[in-house]
C-alpha atoms as a PDB file:
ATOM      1  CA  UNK A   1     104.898  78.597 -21.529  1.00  0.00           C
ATOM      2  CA  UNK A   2     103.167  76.275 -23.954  1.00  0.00           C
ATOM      3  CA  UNK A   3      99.697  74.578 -22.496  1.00  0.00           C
ATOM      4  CA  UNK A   4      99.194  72.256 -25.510  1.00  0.00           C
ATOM      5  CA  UNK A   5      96.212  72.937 -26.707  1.00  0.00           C
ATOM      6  CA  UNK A   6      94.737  72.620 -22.549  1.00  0.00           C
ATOM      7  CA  UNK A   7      95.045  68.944 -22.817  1.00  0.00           C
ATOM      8  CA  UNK A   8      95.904  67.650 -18.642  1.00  0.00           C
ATOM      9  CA  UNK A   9      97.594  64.713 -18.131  1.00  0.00           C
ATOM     10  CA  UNK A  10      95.134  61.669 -17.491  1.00  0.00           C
ATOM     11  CA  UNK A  11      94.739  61.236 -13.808  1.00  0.00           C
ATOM     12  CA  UNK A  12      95.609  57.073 -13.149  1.00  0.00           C
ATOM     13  CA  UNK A  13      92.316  55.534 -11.841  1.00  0.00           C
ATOM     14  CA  UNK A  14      92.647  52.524  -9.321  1.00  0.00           C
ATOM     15  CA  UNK A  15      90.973  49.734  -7.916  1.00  0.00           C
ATOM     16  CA  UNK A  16      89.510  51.649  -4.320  1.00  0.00           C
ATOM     17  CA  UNK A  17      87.254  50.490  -1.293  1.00  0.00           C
ATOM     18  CA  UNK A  18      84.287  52.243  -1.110  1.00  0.00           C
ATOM     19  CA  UNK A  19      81.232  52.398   1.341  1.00  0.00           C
ATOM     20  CA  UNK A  20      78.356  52.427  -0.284  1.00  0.00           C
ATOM     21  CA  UNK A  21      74.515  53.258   0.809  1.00  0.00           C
ATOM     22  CA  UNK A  22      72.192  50.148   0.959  1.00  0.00           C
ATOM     23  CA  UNK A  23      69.081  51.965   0.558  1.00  0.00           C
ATOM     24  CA  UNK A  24      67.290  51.951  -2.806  1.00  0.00           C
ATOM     25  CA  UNK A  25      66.354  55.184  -3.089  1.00  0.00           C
ATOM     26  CA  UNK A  26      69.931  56.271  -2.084  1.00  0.00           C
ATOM     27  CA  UNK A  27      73.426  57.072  -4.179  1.00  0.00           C
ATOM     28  CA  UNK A  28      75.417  57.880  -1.367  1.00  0.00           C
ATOM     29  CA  UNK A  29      78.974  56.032  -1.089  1.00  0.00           C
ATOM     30  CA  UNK A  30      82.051  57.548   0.264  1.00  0.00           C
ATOM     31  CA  UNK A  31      86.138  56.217   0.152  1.00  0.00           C
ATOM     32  CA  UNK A  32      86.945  54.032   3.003  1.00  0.00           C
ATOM     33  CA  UNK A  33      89.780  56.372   3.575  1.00  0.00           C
ATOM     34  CA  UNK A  34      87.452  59.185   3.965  1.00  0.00           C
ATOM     35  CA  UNK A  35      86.035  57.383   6.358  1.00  0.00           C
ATOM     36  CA  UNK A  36      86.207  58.032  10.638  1.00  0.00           C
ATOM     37  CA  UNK A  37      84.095  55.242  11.791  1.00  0.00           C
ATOM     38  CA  UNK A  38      85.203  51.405  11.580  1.00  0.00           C
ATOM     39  CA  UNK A  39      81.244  50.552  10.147  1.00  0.00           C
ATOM     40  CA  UNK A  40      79.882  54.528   9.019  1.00  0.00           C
ATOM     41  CA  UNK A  41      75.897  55.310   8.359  1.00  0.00           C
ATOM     42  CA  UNK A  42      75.368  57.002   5.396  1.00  0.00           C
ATOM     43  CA  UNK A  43      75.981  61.410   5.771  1.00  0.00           C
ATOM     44  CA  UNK A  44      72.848  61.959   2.965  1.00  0.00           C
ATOM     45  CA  UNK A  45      70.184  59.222   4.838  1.00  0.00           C
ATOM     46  CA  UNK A  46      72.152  57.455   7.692  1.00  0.00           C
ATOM     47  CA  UNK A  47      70.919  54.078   6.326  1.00  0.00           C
ATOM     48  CA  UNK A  48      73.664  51.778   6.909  1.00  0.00           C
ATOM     49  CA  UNK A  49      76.571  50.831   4.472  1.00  0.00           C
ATOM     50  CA  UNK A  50      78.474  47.847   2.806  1.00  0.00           C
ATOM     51  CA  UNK A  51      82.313  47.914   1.593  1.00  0.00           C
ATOM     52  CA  UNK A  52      82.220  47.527  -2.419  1.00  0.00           C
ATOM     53  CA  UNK A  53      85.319  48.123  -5.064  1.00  0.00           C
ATOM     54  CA  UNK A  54      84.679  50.715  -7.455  1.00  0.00           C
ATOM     55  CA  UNK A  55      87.266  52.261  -9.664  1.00  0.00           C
ATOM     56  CA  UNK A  56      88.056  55.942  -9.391  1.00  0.00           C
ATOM     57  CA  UNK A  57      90.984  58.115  -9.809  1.00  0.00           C
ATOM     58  CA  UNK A  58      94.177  58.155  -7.337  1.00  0.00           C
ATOM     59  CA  UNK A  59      94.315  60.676  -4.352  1.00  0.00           C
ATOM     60  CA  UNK A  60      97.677  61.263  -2.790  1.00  0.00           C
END
């Protein structure tokens, strides 16, 4: 079994919807497919959230 030199395979990043946290003093965003509600609060601060694009790697 050869694991050349433990290099992975890159993992293909895409173009996802996100919901992010509106308050300043807040980081929190989540994948809209991780999502249960139609409009979610945010899990760390329950402010409320707005859809953004941000590019991460593909789930299956």
């Amino acid at each position: 079994m050869a694991y050349f030199n433990n290099k992975k395979e890159p993992v293909p990043e895409v173009e996802t919807t996100i919901w992010s946290c509106t308050s300043d003093s807040c980081s929190g965003w989540m994948r809209e497919s991780f999502s249960f509600e139609a409009e979610p609060s945010c899990p760390l601060c329950q402010s409320e959230m707005v859809k953004e694009e941000k590019v991460l790697p593909q789930i299956e």
